[in-house]
N, C-alpha and C. Protein backbone atom coordinates (compact mmCIF):
# COMPACT_ATOMS: atom_id res chain seq x y z
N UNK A 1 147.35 22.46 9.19
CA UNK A 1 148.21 21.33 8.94
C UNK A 1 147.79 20.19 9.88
N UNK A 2 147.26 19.17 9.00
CA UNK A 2 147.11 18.31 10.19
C UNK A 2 148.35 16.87 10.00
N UNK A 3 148.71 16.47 11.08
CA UNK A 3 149.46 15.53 11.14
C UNK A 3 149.32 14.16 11.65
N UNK A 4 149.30 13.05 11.11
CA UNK A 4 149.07 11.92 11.56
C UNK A 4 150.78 10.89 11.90
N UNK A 5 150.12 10.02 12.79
CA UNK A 5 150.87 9.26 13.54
C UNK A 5 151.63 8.23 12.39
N UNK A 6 153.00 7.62 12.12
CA UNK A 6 152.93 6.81 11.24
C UNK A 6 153.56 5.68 11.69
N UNK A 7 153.54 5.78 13.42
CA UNK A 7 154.54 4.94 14.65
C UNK A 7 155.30 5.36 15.02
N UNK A 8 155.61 4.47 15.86
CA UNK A 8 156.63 5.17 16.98
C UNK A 8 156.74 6.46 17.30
N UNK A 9 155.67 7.23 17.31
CA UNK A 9 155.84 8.93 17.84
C UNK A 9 156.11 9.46 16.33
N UNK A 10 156.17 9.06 15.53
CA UNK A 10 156.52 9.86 14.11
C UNK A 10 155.03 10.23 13.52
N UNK A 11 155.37 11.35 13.00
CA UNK A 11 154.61 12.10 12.88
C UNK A 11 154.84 12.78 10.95
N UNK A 12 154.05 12.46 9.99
CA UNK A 12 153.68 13.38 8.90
C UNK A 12 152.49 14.45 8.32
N UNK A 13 153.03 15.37 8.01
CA UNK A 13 152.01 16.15 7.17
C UNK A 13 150.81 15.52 6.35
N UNK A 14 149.93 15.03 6.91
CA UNK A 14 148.69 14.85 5.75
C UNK A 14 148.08 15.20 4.76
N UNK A 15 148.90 16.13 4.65
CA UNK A 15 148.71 17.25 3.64
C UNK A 15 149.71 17.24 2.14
N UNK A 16 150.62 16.48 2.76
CA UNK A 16 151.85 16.15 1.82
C UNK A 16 151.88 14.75 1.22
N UNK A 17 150.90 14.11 1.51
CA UNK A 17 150.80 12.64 1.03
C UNK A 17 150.35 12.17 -0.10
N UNK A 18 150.64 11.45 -0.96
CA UNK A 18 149.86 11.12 -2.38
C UNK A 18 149.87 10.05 -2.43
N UNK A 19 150.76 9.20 -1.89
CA UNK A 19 150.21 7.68 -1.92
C UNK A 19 150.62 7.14 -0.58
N UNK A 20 149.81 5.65 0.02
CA UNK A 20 150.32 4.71 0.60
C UNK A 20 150.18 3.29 0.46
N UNK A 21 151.41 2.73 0.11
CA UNK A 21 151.88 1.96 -0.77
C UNK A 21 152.53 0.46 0.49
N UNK A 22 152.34 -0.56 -0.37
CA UNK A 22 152.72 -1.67 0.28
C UNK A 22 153.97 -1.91 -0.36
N UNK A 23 155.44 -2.27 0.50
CA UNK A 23 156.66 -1.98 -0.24
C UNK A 23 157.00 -3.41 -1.05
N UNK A 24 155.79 -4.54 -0.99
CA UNK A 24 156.03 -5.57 -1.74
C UNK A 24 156.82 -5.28 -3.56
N UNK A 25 156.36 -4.80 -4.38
CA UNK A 25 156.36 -5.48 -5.67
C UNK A 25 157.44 -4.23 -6.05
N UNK A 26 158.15 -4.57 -7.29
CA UNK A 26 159.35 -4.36 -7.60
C UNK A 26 159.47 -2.95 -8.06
N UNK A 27 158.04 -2.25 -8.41
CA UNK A 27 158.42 -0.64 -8.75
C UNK A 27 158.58 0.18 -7.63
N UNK A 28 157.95 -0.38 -6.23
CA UNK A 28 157.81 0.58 -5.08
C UNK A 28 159.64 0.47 -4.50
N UNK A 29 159.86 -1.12 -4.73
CA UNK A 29 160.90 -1.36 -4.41
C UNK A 29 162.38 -0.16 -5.03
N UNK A 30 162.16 -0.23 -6.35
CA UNK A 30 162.87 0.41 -7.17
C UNK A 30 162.57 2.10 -6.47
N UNK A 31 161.50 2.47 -6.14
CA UNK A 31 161.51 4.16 -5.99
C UNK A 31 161.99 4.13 -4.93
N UNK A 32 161.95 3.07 -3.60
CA UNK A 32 162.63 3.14 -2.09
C UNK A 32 164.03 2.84 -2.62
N UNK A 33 165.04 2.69 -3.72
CA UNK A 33 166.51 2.45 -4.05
C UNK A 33 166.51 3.83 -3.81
N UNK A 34 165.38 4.43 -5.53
CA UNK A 34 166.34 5.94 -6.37
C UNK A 34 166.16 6.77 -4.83
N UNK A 35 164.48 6.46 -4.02
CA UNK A 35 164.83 8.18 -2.69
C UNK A 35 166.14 7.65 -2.00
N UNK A 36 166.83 6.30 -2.03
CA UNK A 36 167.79 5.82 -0.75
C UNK A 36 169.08 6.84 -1.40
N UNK A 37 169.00 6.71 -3.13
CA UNK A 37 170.42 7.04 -3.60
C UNK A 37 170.55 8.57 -3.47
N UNK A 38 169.08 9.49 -3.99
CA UNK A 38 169.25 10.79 -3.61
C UNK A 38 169.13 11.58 -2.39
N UNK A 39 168.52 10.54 -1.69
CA UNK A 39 169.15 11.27 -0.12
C UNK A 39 167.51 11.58 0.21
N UNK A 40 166.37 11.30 -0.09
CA UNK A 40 165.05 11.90 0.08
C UNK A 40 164.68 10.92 0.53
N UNK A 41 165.19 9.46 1.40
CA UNK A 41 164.30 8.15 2.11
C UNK A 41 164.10 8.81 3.63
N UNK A 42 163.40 8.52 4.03
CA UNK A 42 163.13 8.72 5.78
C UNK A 42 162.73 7.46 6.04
N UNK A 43 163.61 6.88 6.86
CA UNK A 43 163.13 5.73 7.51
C UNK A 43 163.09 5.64 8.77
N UNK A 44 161.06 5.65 8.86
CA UNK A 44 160.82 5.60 10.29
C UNK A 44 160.78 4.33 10.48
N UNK A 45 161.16 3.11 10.44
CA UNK A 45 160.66 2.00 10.70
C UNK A 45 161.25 1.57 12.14
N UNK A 46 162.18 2.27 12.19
CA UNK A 46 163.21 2.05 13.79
C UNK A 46 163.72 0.65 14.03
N UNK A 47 164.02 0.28 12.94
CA UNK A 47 164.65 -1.02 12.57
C UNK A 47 163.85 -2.32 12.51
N UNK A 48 162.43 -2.12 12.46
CA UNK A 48 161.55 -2.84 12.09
C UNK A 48 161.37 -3.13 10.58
N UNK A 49 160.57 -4.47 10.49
CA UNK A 49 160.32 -4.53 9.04
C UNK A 49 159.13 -3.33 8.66
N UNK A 50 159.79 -2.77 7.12
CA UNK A 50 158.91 -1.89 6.41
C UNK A 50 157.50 -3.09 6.00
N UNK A 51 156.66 -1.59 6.26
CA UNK A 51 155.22 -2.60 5.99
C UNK A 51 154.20 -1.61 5.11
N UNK A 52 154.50 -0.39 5.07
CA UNK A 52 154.26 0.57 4.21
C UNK A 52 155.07 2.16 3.95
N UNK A 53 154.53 2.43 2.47
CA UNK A 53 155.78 3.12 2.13
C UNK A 53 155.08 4.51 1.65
N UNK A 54 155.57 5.87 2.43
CA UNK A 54 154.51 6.71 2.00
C UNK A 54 155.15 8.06 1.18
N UNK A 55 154.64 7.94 -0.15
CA UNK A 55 155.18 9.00 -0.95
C UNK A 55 154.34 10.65 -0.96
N UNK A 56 155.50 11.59 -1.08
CA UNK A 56 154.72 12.90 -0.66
C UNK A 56 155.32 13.68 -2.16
N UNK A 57 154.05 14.53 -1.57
CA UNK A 57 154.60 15.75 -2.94
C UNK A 57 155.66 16.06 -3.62
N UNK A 58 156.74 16.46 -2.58
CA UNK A 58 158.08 16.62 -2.70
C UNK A 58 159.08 15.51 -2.89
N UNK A 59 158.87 14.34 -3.02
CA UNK A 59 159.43 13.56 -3.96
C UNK A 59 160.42 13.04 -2.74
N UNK A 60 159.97 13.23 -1.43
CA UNK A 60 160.34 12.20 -0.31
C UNK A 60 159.16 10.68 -0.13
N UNK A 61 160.45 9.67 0.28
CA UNK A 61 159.90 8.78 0.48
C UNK A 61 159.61 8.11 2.09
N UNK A 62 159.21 7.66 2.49
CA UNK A 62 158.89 7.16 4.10
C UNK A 62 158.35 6.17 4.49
N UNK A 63 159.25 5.29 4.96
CA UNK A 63 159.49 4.00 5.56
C UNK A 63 158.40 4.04 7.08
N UNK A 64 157.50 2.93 6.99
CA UNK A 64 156.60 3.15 8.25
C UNK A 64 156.94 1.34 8.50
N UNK A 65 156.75 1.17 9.71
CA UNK A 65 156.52 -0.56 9.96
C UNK A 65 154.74 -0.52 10.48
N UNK A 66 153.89 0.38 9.94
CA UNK A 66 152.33 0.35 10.53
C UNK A 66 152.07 0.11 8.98
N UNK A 67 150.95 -1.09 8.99
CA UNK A 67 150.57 -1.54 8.19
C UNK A 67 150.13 -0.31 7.24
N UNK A 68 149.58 -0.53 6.03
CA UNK A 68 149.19 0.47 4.80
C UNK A 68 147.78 1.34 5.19
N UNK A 69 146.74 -0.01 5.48
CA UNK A 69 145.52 0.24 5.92
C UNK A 69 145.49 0.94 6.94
N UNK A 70 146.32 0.95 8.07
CA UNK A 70 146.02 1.38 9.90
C UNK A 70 146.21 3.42 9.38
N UNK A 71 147.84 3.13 8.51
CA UNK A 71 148.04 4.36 7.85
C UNK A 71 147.00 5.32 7.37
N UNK A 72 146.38 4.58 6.61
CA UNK A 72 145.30 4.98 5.59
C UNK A 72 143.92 5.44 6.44
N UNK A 73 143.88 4.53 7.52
CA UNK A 73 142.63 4.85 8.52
C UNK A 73 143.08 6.24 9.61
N UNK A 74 143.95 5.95 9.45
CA UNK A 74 144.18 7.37 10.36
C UNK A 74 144.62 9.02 9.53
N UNK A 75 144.77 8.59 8.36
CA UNK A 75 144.31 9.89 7.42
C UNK A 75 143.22 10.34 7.26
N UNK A 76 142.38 8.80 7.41
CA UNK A 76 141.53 9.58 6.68
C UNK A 76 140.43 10.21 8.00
N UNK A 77 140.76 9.90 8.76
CA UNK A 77 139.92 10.37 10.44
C UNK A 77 140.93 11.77 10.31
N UNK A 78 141.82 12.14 9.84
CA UNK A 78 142.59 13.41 10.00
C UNK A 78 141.75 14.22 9.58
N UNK A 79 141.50 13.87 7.88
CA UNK A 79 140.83 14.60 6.71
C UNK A 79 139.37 15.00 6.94
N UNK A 80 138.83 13.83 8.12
CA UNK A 80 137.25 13.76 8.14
C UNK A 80 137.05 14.44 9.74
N UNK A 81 138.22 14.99 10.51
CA UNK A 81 137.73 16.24 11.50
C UNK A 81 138.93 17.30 11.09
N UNK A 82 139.11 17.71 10.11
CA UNK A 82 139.27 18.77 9.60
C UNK A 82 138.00 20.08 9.33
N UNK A 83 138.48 20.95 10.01
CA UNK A 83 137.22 21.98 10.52
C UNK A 83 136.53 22.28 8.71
N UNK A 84 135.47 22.36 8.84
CA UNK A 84 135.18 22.73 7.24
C UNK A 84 135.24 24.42 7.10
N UNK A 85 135.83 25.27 6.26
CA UNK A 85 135.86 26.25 5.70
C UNK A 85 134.21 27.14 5.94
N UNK A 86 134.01 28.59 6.67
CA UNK A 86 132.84 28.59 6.64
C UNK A 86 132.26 29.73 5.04
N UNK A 87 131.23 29.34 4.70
CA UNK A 87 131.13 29.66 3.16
C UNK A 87 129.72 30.81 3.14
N UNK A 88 130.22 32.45 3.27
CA UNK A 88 129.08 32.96 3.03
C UNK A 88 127.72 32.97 2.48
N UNK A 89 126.94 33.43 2.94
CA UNK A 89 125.57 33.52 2.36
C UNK A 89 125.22 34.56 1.27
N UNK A 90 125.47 34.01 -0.13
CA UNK A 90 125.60 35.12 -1.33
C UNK A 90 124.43 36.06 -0.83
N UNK A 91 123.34 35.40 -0.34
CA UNK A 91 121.46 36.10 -0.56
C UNK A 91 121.57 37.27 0.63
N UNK A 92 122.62 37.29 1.61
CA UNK A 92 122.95 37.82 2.38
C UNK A 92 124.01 39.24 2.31
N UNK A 93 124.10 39.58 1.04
CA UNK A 93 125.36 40.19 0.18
C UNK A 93 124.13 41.29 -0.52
N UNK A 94 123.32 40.56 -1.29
CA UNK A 94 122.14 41.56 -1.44
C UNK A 94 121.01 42.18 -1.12
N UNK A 95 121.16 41.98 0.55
CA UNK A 95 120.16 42.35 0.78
C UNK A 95 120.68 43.69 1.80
């Protein structure tokens, strides 16, 4: 499980992420209402303005005040020292 920073000491699963979203235009707006009405918003923004909005598997939503991109750059440095899987040697099986 790796976890990245999303400010202020907050911390998500990278693993659970499917989008990161700028909370400008009116559909992102509309999905930060329906997670506010069913109870699935997390708002890390710590009373800062929202500046990106990050949707996960489970149909939680999450309020960051760190830009989309800074977000996005630090996933993807998560994803890119993630240990790689080590993958036997088939030729090594028959001999």
């Amino acid at each position: 499980m790796k976890l990245i920073n999303i400010g202020f000491g907050n911390m998500v699963n990278a693993g659970r992420l499917i989008a990161i979203v700028s909370p400008e235009s009116a559909p992102i707006k509309r999905i930060m209402t329906e997670a506010r009405a069913r109870g699935a918003l997390i708002d890390a923004t710590y009373g800062r303005r929202t500046r990106a909005v990050l949707i996960c598997d489970s149909d939680h939503v999450i309020l960051s005040a760190v830009q989309p991109e800074t977000v996005a750059g630090r996933l993807a440095e998560a994803v890119d020292s993630a240990p790689v899987p080590a993958v036997a040697d088939e030729d090594a099986h028959d001999a």
